[in-house]
PDB file of N, CA and C in Angstrom:
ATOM      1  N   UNK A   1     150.548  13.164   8.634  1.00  0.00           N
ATOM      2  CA  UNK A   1     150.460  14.186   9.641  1.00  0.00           C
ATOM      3  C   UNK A   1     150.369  15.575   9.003  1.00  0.00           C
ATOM      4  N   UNK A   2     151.144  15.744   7.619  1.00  0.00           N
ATOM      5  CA  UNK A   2     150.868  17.124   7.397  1.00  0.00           C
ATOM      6  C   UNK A   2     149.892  17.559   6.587  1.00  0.00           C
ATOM      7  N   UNK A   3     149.409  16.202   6.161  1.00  0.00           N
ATOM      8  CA  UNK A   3     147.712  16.234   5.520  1.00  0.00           C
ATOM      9  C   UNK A   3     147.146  16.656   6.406  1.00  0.00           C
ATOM     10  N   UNK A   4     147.009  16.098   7.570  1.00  0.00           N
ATOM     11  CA  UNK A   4     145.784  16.803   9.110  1.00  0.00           C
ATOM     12  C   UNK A   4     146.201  17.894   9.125  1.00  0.00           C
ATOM     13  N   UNK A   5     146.944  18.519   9.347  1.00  0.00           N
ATOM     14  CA  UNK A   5     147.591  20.429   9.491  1.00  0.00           C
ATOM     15  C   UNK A   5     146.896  21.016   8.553  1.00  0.00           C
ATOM     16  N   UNK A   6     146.965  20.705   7.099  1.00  0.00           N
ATOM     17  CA  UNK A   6     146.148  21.475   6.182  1.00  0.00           C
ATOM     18  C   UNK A   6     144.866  21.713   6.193  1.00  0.00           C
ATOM     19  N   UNK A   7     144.494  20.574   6.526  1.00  0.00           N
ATOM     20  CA  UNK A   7     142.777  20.587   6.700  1.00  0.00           C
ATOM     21  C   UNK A   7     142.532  21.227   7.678  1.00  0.00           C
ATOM     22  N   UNK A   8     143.275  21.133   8.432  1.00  0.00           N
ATOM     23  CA  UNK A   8     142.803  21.960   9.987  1.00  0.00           C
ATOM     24  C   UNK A   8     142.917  23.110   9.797  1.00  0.00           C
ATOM     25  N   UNK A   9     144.138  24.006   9.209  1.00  0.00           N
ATOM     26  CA  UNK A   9     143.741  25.411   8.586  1.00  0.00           C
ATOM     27  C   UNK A   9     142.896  25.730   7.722  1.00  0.00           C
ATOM     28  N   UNK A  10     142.655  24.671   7.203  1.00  0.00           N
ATOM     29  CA  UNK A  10     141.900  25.000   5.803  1.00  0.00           C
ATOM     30  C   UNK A  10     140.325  25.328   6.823  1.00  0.00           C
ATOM     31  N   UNK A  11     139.822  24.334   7.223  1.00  0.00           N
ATOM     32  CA  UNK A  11     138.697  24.607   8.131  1.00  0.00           C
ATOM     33  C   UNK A  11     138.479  25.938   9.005  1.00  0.00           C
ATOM     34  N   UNK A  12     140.084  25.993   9.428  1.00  0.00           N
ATOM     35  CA  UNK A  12     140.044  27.910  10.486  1.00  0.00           C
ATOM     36  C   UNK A  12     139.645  28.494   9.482  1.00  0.00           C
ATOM     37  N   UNK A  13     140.339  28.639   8.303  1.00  0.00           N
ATOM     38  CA  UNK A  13     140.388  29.987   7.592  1.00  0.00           C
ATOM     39  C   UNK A  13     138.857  29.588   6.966  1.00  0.00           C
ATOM     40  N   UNK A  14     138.346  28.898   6.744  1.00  0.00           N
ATOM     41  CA  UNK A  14     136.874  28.779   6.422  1.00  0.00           C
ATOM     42  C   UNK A  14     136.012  29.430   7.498  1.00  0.00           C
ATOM     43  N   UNK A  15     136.382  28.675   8.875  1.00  0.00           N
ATOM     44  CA  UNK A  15     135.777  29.585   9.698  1.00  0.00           C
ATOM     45  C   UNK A  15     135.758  31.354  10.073  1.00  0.00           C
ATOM     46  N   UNK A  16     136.688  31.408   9.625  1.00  0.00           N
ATOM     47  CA  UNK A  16     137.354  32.908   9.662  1.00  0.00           C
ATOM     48  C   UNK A  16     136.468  33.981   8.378  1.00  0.00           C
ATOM     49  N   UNK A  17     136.628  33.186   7.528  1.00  0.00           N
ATOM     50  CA  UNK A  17     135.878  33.828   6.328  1.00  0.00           C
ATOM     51  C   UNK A  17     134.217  34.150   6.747  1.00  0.00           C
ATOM     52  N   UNK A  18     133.497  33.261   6.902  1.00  0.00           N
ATOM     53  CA  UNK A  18     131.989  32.930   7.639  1.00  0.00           C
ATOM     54  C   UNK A  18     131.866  33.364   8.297  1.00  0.00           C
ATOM     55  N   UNK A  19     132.834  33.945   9.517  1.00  0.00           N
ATOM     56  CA  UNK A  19     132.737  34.724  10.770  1.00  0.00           C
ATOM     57  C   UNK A  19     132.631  36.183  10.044  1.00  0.00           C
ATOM     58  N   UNK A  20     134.078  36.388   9.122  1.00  0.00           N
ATOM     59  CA  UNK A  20     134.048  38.679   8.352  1.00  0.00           C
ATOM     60  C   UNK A  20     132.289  38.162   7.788  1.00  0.00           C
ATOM     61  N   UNK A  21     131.987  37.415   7.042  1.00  0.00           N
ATOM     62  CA  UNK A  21     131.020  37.432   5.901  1.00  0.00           C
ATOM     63  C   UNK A  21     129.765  38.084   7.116  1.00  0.00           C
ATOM     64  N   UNK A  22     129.493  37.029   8.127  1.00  0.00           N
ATOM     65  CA  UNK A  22     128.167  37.427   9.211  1.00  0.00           C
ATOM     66  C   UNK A  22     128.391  38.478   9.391  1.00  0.00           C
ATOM     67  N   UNK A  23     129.593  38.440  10.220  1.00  0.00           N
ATOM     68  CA  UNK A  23     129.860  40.538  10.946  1.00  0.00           C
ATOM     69  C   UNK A  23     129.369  41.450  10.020  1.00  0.00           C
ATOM     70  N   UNK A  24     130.322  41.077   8.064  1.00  0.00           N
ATOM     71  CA  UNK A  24     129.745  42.079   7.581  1.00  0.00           C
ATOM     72  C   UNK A  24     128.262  42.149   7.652  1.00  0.00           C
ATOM     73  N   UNK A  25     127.162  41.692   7.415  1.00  0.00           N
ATOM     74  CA  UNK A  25     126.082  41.632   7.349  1.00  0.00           C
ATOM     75  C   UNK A  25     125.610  42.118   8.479  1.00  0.00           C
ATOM     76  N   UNK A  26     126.348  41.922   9.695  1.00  0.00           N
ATOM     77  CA  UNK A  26     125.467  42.600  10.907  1.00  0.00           C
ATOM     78  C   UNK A  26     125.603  43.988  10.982  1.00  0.00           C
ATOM     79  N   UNK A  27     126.986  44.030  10.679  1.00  0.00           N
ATOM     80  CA  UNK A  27     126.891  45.775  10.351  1.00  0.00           C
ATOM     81  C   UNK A  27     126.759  46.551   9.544  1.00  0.00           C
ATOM     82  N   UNK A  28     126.233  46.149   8.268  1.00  0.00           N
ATOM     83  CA  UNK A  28     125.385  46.774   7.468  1.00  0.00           C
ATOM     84  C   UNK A  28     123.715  46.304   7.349  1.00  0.00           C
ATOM     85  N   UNK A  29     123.542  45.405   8.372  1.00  0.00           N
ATOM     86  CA  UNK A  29     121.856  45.777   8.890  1.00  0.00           C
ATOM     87  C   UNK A  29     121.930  46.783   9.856  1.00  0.00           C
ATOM     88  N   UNK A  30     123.039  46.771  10.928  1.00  0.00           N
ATOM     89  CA  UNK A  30     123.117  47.882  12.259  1.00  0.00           C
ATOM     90  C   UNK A  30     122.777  49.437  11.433  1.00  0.00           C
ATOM     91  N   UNK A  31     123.605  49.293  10.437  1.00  0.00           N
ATOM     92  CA  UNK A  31     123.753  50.801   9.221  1.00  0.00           C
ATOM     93  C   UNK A  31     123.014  51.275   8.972  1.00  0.00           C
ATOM     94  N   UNK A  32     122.434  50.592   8.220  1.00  0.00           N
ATOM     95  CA  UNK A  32     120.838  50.820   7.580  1.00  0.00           C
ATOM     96  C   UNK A  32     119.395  50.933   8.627  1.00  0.00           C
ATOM     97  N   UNK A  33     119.552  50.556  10.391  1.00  0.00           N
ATOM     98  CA  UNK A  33     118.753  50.789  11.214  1.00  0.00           C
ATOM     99  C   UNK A  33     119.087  52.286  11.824  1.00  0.00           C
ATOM    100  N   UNK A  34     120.173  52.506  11.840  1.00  0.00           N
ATOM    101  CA  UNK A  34     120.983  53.657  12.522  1.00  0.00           C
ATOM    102  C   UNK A  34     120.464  54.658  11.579  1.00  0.00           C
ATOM    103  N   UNK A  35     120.537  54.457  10.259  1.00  0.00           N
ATOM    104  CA  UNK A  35     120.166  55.696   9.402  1.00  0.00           C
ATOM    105  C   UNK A  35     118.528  55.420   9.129  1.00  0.00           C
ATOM    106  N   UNK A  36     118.341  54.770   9.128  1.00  0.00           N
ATOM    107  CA  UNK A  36     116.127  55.061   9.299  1.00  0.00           C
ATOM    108  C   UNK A  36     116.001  55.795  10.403  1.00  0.00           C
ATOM    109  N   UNK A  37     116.782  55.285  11.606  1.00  0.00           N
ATOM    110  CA  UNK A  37     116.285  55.982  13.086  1.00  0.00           C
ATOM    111  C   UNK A  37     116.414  57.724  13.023  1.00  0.00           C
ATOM    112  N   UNK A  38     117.708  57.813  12.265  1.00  0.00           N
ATOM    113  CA  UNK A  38     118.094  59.057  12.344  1.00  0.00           C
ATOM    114  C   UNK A  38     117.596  60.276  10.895  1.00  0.00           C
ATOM    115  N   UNK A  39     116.651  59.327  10.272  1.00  0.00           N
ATOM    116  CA  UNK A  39     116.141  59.715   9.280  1.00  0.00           C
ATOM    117  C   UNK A  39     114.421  60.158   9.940  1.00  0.00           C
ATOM    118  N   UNK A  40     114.121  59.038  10.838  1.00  0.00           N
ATOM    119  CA  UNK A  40     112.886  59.695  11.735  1.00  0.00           C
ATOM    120  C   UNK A  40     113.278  61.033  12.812  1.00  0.00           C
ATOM    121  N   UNK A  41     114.456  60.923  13.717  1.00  0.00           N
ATOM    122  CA  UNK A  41     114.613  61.848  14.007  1.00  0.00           C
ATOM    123  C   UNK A  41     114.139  63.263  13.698  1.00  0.00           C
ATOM    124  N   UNK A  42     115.018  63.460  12.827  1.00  0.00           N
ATOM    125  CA  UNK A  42     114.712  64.426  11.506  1.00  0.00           C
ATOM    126  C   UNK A  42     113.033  65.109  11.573  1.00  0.00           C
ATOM    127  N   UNK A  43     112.277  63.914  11.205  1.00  0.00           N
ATOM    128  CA  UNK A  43     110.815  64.659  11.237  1.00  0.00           C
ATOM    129  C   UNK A  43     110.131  64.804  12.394  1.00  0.00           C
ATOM    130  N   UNK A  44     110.297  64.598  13.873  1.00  0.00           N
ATOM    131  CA  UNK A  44     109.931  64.781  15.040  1.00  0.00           C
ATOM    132  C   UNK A  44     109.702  66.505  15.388  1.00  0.00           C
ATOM    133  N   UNK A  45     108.536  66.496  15.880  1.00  0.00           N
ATOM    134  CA  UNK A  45     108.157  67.633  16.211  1.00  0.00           C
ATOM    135  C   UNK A  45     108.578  68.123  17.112  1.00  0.00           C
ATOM    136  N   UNK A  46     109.502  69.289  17.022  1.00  0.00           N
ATOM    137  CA  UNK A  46     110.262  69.935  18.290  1.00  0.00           C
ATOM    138  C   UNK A  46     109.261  71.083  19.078  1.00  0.00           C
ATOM    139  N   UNK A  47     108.649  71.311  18.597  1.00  0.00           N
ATOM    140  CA  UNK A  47     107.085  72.102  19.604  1.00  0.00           C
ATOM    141  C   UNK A  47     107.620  73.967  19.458  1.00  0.00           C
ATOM    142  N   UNK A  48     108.662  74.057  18.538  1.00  0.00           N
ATOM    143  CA  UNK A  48     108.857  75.265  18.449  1.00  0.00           C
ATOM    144  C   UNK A  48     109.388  75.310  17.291  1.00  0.00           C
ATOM    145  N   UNK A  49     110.028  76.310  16.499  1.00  0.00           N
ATOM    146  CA  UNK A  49     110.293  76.916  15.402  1.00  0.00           C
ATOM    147  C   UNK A  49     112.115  77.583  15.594  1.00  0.00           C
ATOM    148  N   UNK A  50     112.848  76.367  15.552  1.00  0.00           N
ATOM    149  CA  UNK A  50     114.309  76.378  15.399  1.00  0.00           C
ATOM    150  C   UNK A  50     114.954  77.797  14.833  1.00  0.00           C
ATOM    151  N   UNK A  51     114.209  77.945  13.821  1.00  0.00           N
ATOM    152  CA  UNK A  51     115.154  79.280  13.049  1.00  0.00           C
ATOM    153  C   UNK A  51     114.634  80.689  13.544  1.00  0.00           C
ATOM    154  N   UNK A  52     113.529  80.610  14.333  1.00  0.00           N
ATOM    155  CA  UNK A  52     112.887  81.648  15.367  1.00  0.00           C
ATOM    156  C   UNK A  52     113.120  81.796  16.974  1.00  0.00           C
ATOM    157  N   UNK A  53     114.352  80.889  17.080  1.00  0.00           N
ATOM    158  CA  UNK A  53     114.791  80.497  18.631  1.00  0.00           C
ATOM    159  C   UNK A  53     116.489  81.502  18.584  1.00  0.00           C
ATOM    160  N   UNK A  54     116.276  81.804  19.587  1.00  0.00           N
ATOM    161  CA  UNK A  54     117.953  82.420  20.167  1.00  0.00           C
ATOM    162  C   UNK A  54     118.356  81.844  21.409  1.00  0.00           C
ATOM    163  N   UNK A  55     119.549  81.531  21.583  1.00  0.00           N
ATOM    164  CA  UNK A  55     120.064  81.327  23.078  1.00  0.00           C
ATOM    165  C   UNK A  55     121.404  82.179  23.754  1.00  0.00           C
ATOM    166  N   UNK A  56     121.137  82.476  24.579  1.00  0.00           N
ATOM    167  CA  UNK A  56     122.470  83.650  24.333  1.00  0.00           C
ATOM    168  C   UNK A  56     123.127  83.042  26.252  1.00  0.00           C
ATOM    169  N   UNK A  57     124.520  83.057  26.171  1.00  0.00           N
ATOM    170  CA  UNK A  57     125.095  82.562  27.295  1.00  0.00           C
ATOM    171  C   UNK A  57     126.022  83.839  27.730  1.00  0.00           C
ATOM    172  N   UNK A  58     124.953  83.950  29.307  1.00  0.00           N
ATOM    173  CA  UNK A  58     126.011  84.588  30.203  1.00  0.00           C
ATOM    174  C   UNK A  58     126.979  84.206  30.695  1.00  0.00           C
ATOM    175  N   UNK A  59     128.365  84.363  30.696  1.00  0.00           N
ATOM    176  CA  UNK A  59     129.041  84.295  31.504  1.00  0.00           C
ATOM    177  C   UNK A  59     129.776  85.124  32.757  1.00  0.00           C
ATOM    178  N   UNK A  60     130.030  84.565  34.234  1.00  0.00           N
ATOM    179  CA  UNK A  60     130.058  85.396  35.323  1.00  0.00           C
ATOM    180  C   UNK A  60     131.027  84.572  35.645  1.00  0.00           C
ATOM    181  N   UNK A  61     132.174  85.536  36.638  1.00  0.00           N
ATOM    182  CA  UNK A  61     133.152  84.638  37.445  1.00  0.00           C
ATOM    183  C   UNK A  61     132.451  83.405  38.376  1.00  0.00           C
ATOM    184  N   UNK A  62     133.195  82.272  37.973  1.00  0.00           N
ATOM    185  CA  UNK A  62     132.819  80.982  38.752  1.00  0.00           C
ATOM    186  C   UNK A  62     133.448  80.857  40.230  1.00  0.00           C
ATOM    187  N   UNK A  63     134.474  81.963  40.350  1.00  0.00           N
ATOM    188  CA  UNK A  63     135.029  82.326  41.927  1.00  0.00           C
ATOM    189  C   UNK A  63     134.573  83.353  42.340  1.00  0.00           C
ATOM    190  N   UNK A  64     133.263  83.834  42.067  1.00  0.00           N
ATOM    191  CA  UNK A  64     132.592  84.900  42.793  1.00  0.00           C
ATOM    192  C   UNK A  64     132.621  83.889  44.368  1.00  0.00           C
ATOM    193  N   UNK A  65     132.048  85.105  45.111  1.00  0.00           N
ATOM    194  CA  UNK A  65     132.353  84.592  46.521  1.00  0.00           C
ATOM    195  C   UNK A  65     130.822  83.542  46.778  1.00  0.00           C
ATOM    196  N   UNK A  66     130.497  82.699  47.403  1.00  0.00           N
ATOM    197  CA  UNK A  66     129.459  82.111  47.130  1.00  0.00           C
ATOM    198  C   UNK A  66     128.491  81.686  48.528  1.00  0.00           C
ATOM    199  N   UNK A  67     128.584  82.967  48.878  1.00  0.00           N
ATOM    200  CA  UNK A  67     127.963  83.764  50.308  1.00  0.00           C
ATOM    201  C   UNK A  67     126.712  83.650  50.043  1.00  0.00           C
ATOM    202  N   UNK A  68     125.664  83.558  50.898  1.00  0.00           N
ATOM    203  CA  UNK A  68     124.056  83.896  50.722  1.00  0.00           C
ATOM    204  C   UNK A  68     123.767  85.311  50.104  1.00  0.00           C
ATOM    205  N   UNK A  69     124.106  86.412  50.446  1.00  0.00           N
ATOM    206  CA  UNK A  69     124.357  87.667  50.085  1.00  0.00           C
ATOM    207  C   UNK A  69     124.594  87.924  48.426  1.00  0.00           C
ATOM    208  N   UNK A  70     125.981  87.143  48.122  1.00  0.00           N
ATOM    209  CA  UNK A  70     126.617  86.947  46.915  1.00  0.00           C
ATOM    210  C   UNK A  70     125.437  86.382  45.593  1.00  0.00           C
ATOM    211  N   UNK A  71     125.068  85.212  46.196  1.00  0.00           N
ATOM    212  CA  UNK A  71     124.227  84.246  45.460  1.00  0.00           C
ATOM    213  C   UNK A  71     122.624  85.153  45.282  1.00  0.00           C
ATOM    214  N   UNK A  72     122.276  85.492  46.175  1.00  0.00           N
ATOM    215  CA  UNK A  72     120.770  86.141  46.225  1.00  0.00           C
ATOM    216  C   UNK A  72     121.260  87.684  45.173  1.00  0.00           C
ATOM    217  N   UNK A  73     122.500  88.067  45.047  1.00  0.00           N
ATOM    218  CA  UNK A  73     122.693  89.328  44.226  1.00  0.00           C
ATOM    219  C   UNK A  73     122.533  88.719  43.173  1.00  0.00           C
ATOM    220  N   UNK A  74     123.815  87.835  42.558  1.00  0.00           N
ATOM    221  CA  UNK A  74     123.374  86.872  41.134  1.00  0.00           C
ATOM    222  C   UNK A  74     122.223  86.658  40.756  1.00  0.00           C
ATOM    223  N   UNK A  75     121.438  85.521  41.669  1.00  0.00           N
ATOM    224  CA  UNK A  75     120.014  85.429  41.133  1.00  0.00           C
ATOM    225  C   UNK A  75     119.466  86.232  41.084  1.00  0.00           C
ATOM    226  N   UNK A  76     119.175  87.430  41.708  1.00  0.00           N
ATOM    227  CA  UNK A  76     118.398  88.943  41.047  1.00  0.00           C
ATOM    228  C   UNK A  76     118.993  89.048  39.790  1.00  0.00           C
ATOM    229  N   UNK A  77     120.100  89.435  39.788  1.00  0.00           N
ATOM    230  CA  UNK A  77     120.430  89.728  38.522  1.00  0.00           C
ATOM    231  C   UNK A  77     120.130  88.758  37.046  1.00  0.00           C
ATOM    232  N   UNK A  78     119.555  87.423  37.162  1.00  0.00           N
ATOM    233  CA  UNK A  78     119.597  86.828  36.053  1.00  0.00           C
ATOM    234  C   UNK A  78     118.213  86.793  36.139  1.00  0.00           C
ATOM    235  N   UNK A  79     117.332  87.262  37.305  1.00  0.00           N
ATOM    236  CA  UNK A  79     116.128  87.554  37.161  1.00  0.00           C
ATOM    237  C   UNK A  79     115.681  88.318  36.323  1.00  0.00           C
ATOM    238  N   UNK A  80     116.268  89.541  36.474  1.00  0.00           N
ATOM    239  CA  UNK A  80     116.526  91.064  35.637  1.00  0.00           C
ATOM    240  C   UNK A  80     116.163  90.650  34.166  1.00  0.00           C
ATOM    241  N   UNK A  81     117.580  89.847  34.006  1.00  0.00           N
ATOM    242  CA  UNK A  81     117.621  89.546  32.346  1.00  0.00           C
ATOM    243  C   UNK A  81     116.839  89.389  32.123  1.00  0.00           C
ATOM    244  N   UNK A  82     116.165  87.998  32.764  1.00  0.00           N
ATOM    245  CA  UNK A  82     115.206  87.495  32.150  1.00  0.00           C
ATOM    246  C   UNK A  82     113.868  88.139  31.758  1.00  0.00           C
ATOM    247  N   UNK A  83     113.543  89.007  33.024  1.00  0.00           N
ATOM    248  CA  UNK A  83     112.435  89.806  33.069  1.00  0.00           C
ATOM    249  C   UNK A  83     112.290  90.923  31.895  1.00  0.00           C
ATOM    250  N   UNK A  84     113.531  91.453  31.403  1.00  0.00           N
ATOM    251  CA  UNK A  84     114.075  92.212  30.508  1.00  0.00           C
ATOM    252  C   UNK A  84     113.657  91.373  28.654  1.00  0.00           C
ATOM    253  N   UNK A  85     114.384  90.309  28.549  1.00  0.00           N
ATOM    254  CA  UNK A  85     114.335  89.710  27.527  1.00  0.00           C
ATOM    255  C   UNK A  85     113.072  89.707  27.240  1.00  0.00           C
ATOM    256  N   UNK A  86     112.062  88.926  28.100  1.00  0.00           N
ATOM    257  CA  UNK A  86     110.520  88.501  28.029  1.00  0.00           C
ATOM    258  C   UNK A  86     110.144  89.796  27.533  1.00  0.00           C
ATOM    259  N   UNK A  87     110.272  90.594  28.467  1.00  0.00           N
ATOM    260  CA  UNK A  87     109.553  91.657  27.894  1.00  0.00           C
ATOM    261  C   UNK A  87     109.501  92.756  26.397  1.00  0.00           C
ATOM    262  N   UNK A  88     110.787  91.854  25.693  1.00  0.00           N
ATOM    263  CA  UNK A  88     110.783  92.521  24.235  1.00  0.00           C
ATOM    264  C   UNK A  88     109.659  92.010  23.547  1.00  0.00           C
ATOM    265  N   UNK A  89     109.082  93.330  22.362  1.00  0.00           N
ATOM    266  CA  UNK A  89     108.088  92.670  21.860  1.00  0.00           C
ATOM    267  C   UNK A  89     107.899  91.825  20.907  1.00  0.00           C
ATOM    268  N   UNK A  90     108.645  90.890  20.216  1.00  0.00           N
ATOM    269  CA  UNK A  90     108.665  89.581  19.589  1.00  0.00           C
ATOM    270  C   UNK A  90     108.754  88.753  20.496  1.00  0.00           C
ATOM    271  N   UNK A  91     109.438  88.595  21.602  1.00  0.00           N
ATOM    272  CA  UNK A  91     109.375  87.273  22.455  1.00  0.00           C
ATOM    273  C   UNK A  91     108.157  87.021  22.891  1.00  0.00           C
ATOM    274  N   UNK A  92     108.083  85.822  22.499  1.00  0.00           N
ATOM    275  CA  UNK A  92     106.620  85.126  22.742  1.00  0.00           C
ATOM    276  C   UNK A  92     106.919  84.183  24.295  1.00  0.00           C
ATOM    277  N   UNK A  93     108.406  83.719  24.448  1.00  0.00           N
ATOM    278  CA  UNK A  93     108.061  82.800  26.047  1.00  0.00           C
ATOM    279  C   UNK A  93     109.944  82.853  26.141  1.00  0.00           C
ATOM    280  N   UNK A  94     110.269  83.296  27.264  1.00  0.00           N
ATOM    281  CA  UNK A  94     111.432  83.238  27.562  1.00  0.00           C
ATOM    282  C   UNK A  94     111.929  82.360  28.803  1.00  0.00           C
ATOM    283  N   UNK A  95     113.236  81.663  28.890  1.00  0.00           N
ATOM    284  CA  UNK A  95     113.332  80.722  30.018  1.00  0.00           C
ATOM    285  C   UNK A  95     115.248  81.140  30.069  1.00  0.00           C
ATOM    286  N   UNK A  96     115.482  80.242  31.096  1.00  0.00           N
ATOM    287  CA  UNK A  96     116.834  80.562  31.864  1.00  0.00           C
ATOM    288  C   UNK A  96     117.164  78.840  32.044  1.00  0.00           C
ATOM    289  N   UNK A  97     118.736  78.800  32.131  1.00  0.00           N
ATOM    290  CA  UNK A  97     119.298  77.004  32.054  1.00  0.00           C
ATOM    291  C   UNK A  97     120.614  77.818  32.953  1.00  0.00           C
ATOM    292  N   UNK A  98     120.487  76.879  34.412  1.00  0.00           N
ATOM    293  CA  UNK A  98     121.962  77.142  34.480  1.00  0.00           C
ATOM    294  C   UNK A  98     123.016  75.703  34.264  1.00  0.00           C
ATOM    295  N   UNK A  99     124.198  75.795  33.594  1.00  0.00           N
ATOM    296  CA  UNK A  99     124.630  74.516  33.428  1.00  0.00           C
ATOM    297  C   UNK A  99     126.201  74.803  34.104  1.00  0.00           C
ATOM    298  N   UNK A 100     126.023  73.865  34.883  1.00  0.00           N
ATOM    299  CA  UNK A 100     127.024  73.621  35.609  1.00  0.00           C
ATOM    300  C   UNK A 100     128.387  72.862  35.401  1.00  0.00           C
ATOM    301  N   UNK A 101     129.715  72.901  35.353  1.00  0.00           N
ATOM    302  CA  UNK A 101     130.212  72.266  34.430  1.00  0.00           C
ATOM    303  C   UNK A 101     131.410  71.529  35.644  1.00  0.00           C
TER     304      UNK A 101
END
């Protein structure tokens, strides 16, 4: 009887070993796909010129009152900016993001 016990662990821990050995292998193929992908990344054409880009964030009270009145003043006003920014003479194309949080 305690011959069968041994073998029977002996077989888990075989299985156990064969099981880390695959995993490892799956996750160092996962590794090596993760870093090609993110190695193409890298050369993808972003359609603009990163170190020639600015982004600059307004911030305004988020408990302004949020009246038709209120809201139509705001949006003029980030109109303004915008109309303002564009119009410096290096900016070639200016845009507005509102992100809501």
């Amino acid at each position: 009887m305690q011959a069968g016990l041994g073998r029977k662990h002996e077989r888990v821990r075989n299985a156990l070993v064969v099981s880390e050995v695959a995993l490892a292998c799956v996750l160092l193929v996962s590794a090596g796909l993760l870093l090609r992908s993110f190695l193409k990344v890298l050369d993808v054409d972003l359609g603009f010129q990163p170190d020639r880009a600015a982004a600059i964030k307004v911030d305004y009270d988020d408990r302004a009152p949020s009246d038709d009145a209120s809201v139509a003043k705001r949006s003029a006003l980030f109109q303004q900016i915008l109309a303002r920014v564009s119009a410096l003479p290096s900016v070639e194309a200016a845009g507005m993001a509102i992100i809501f949080r």
